[in-house]
C-alpha atoms as a PDB file:
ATOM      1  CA  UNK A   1     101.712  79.411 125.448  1.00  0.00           C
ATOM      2  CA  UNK A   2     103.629  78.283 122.428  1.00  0.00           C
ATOM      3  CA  UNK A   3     103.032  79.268 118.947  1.00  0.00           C
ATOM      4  CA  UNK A   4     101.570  76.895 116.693  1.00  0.00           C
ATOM      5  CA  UNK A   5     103.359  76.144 113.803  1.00  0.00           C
ATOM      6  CA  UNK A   6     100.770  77.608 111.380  1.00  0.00           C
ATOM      7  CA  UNK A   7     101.579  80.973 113.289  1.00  0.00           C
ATOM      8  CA  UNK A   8     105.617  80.369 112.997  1.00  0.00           C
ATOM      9  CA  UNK A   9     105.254  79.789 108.936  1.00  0.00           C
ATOM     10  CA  UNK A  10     103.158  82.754 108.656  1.00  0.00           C
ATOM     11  CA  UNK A  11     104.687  85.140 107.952  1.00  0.00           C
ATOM     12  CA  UNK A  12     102.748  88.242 109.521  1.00  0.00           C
ATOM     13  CA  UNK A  13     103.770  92.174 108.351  1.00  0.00           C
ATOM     14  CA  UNK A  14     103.533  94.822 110.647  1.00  0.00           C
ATOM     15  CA  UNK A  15     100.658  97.609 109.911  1.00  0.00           C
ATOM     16  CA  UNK A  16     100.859 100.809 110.189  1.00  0.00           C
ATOM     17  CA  UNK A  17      98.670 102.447 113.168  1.00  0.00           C
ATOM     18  CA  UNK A  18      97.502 105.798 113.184  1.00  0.00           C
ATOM     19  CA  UNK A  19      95.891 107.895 116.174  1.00  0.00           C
ATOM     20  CA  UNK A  20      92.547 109.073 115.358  1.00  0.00           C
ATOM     21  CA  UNK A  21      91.075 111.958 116.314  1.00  0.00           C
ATOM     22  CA  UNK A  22      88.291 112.129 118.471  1.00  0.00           C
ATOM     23  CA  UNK A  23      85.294 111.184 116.368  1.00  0.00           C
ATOM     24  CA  UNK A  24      87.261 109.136 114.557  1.00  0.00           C
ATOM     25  CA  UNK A  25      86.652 105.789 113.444  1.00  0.00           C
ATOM     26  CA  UNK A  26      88.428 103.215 110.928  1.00  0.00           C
ATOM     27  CA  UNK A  27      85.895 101.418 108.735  1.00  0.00           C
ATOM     28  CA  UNK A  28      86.538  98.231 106.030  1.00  0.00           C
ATOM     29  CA  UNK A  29      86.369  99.502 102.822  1.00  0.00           C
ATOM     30  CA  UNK A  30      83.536  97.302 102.349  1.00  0.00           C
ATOM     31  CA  UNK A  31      81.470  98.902 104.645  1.00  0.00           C
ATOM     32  CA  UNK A  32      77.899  99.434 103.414  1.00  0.00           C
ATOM     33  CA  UNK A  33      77.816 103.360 105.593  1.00  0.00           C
ATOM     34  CA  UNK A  34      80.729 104.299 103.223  1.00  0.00           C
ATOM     35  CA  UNK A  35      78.148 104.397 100.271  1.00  0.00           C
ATOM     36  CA  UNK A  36      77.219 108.227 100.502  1.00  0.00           C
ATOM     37  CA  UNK A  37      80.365 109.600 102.691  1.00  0.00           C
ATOM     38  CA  UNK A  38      83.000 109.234 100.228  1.00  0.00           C
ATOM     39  CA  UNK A  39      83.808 112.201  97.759  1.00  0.00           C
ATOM     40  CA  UNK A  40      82.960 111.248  94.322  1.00  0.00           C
ATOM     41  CA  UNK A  41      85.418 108.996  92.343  1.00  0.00           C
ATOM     42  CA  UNK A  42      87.316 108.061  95.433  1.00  0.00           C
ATOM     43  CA  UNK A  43      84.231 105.393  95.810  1.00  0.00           C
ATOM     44  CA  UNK A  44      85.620 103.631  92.249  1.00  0.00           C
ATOM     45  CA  UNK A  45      89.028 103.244  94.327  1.00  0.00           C
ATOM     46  CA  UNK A  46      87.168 100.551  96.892  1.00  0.00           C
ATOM     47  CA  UNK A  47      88.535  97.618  94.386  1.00  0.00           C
ATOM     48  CA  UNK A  48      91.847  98.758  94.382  1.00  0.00           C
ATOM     49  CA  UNK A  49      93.368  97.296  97.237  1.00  0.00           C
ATOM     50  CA  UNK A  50      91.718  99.647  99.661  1.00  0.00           C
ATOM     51  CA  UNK A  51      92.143  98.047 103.418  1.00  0.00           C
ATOM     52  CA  UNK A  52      90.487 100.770 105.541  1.00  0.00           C
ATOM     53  CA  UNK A  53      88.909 104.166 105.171  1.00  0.00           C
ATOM     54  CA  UNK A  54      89.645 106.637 108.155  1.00  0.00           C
ATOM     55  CA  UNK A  55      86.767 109.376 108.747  1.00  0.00           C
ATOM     56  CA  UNK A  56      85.001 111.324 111.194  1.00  0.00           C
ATOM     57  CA  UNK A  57      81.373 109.781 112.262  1.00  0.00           C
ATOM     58  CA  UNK A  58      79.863 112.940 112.914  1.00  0.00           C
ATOM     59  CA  UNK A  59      79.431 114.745 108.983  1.00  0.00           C
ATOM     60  CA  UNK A  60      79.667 118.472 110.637  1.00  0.00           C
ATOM     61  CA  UNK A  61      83.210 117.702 111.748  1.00  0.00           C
ATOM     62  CA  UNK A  62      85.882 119.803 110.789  1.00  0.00           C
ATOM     63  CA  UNK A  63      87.665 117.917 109.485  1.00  0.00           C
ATOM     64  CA  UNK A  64      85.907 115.925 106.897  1.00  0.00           C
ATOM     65  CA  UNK A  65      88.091 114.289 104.663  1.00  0.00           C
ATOM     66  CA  UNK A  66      88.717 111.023 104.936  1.00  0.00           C
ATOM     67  CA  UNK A  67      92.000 109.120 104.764  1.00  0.00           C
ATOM     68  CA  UNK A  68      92.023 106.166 102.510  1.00  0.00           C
ATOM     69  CA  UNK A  69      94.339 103.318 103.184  1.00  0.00           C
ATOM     70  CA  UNK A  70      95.434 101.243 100.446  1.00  0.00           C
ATOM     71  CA  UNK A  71      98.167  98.216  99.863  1.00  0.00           C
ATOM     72  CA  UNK A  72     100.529  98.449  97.473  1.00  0.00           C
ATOM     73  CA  UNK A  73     103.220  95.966  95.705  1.00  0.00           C
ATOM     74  CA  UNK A  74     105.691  96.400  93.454  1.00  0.00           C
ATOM     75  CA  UNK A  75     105.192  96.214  89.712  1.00  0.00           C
ATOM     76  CA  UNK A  76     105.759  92.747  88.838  1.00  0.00           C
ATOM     77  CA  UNK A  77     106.936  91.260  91.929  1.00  0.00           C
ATOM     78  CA  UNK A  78     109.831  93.925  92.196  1.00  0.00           C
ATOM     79  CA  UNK A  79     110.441  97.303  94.284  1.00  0.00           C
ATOM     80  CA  UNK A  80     108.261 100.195  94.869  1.00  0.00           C
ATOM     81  CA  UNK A  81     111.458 101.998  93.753  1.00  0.00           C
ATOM     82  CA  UNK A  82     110.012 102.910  90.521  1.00  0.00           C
ATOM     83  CA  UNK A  83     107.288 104.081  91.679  1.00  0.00           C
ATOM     84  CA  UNK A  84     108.842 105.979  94.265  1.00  0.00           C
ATOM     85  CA  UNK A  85     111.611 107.346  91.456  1.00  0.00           C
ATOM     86  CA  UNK A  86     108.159 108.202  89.558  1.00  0.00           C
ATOM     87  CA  UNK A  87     106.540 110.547  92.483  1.00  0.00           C
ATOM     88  CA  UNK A  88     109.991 112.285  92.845  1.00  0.00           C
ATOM     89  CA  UNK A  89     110.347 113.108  89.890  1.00  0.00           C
ATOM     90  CA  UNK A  90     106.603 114.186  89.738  1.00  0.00           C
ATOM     91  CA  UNK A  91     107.347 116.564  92.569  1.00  0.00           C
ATOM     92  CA  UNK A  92     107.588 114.226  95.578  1.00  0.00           C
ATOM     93  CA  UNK A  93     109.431 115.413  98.948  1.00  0.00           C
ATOM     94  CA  UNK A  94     109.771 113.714 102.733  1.00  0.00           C
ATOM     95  CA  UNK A  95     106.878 114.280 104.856  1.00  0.00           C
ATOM     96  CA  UNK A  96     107.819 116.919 107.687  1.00  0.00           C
ATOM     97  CA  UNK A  97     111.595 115.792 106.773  1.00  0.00           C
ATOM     98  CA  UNK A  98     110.788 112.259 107.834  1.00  0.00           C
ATOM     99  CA  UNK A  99     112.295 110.561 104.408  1.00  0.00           C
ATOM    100  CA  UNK A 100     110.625 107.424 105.525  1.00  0.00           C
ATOM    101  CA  UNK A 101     106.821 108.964 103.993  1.00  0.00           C
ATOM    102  CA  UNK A 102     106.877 110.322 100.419  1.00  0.00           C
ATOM    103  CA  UNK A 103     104.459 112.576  99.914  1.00  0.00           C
ATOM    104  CA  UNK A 104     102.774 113.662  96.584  1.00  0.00           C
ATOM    105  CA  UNK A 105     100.224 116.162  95.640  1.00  0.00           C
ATOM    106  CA  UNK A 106      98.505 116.230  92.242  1.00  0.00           C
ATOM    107  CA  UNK A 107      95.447 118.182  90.684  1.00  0.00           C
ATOM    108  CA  UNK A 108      92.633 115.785  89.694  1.00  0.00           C
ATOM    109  CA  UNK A 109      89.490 115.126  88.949  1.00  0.00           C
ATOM    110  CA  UNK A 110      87.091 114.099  91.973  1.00  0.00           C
ATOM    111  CA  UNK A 111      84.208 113.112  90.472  1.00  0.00           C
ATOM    112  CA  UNK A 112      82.639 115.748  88.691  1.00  0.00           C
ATOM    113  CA  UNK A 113      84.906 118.483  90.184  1.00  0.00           C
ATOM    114  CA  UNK A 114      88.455 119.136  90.109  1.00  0.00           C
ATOM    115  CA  UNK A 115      90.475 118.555  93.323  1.00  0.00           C
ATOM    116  CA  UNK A 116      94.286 117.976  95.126  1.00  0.00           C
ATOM    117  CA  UNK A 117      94.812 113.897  95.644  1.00  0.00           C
ATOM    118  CA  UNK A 118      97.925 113.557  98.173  1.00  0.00           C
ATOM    119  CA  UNK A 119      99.519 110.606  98.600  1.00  0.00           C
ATOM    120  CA  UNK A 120     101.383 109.517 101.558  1.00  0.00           C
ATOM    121  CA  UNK A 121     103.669 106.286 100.174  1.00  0.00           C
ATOM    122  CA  UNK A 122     105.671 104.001 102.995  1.00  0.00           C
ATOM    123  CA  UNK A 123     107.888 101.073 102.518  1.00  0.00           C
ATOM    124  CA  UNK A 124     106.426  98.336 104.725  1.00  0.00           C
ATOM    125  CA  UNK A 125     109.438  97.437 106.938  1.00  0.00           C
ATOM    126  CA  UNK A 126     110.325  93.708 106.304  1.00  0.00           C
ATOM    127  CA  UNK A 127     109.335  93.396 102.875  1.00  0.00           C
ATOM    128  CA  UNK A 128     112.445  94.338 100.986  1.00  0.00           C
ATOM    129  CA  UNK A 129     110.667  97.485  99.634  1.00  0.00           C
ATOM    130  CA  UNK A 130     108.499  94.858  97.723  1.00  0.00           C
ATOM    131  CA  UNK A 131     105.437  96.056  99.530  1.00  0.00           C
ATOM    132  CA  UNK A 132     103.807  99.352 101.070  1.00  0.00           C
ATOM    133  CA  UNK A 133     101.316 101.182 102.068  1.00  0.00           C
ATOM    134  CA  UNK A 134      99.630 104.669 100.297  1.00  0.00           C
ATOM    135  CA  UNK A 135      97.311 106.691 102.435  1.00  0.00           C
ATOM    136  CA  UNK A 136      95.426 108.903 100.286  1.00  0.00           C
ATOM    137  CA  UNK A 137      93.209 112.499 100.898  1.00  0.00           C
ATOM    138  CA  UNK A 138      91.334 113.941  98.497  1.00  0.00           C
ATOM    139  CA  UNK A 139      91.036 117.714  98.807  1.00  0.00           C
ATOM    140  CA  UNK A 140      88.428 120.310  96.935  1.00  0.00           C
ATOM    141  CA  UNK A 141      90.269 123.333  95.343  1.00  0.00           C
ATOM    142  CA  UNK A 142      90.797 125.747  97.730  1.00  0.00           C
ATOM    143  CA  UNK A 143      92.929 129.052  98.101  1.00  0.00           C
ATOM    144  CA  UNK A 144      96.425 127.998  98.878  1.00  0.00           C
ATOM    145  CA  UNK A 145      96.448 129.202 102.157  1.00  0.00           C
ATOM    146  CA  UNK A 146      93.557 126.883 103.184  1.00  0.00           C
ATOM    147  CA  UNK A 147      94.685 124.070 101.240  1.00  0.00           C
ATOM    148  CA  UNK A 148      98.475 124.338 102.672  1.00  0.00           C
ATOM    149  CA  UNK A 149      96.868 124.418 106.336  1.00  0.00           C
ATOM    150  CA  UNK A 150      94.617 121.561 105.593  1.00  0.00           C
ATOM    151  CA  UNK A 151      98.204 119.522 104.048  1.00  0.00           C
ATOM    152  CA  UNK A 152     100.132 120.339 107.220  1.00  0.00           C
ATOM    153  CA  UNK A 153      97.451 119.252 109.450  1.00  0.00           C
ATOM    154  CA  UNK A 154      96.830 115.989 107.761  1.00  0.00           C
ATOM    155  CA  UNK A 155     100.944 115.760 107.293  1.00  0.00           C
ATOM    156  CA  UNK A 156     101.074 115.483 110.916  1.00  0.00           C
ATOM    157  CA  UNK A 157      97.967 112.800 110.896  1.00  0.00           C
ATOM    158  CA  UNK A 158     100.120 111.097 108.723  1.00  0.00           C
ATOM    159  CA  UNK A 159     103.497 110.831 110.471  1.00  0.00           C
ATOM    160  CA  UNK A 160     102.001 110.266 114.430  1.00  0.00           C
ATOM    161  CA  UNK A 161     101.411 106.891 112.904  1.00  0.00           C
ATOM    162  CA  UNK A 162     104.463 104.198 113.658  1.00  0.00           C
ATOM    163  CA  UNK A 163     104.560 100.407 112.570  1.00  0.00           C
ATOM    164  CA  UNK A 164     103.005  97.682 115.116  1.00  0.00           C
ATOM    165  CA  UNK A 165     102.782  94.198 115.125  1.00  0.00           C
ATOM    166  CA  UNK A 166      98.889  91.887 115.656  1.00  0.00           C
ATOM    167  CA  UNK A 167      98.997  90.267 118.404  1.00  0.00           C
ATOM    168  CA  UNK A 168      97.921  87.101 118.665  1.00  0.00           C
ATOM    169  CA  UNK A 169      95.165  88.326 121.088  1.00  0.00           C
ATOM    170  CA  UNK A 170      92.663  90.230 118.453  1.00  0.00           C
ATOM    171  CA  UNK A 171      91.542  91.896 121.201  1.00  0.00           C
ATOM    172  CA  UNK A 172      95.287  93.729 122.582  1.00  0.00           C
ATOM    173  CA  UNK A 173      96.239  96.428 120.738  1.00  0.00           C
ATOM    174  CA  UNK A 174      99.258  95.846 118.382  1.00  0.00           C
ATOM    175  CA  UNK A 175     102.586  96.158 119.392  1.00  0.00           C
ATOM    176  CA  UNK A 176     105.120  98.830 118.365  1.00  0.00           C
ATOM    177  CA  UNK A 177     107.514  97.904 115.779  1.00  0.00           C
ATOM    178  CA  UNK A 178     111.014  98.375 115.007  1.00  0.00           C
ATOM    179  CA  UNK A 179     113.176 100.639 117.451  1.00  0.00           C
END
């Protein structure tokens, strides 16, 4: 079958694809069920470029937070290497040593409560470091101990993924990216 030539001038960026656990299911940010799941405040983030929101169906999972997927650009048509000098100097480091996933924690405020935010930031391959992707997981204030369990666990959520290509079939699975 050969491509038509609407599909060879589109130009079509990988995504970045994520196992999910069992009980697991990705959702449109637009999805009416999201309504009373998310934590306070991270609802207000829907309209900011938020693709998909990652959470467990079942509310008495363990794991409850959800991840939030959002694309990013650079400022003005530029780099994310602002941005990314920005979060380093904020406190940014590799995630699990993999230098290809900045990650950044921060204390905010969640709604009415105070919280951690960390933020997962990855060049998307292709793009000249002009675009990315930001997973985000919003965390109550917990103990350290708790809180650097729940990070490691979620750091390895976060680096399973790996970059895959649509198919042209919606209904195959994408296609690994990159070597």
């Amino acid at each position: 079958m050969t491509a038509s030539l609407r599909q060879l001038l589109t130009h079509v960026e990988p995504s970045y694809e994520m196992p999910l656990h069992d009980g697991w299911e990705r959702m449109p940010a637009d999805d009416p069920r999201l309504a009373d799941r998310l934590p306070k405040g991270v609802g207000s983030l829907r309209n900011d470029s938020i693709v998909v929101i990652m959470m467990p169906v079942n509310r008495e999972s363990p794991l409850v937070f959800p991840i939030i997927e959002r694309r990013i650009r650079g400022e003005k048509f530029g780099t994310l290497d602002a941005l990314v000098d920005e979060r380093i100097a904020a406190g940014a480091r590799a995630t699990l040593g993999d230098p290809a996933i900045l990650r950044h924690r921060s204390l905010e405020a969640i709604g009415d409560t105070e919280g951690y935010v960390v933020r997962y930031l990855l060049a998307t391959p292709g793009t000249g470091r002009r675009r990315g992707v930001e997973f985000l997981v919003a965390f109550p204030a917990l103990p350290d101990e708790k809180l650097q369990l729940l990070e490691t666990l979620y750091d390895g959520i976060i680096a399973s993924g790996s970059w895959c290509m649509p198919r042209a079939d919606a209904l195959s699975p994408p296609e690994p990216f990159g070597g």
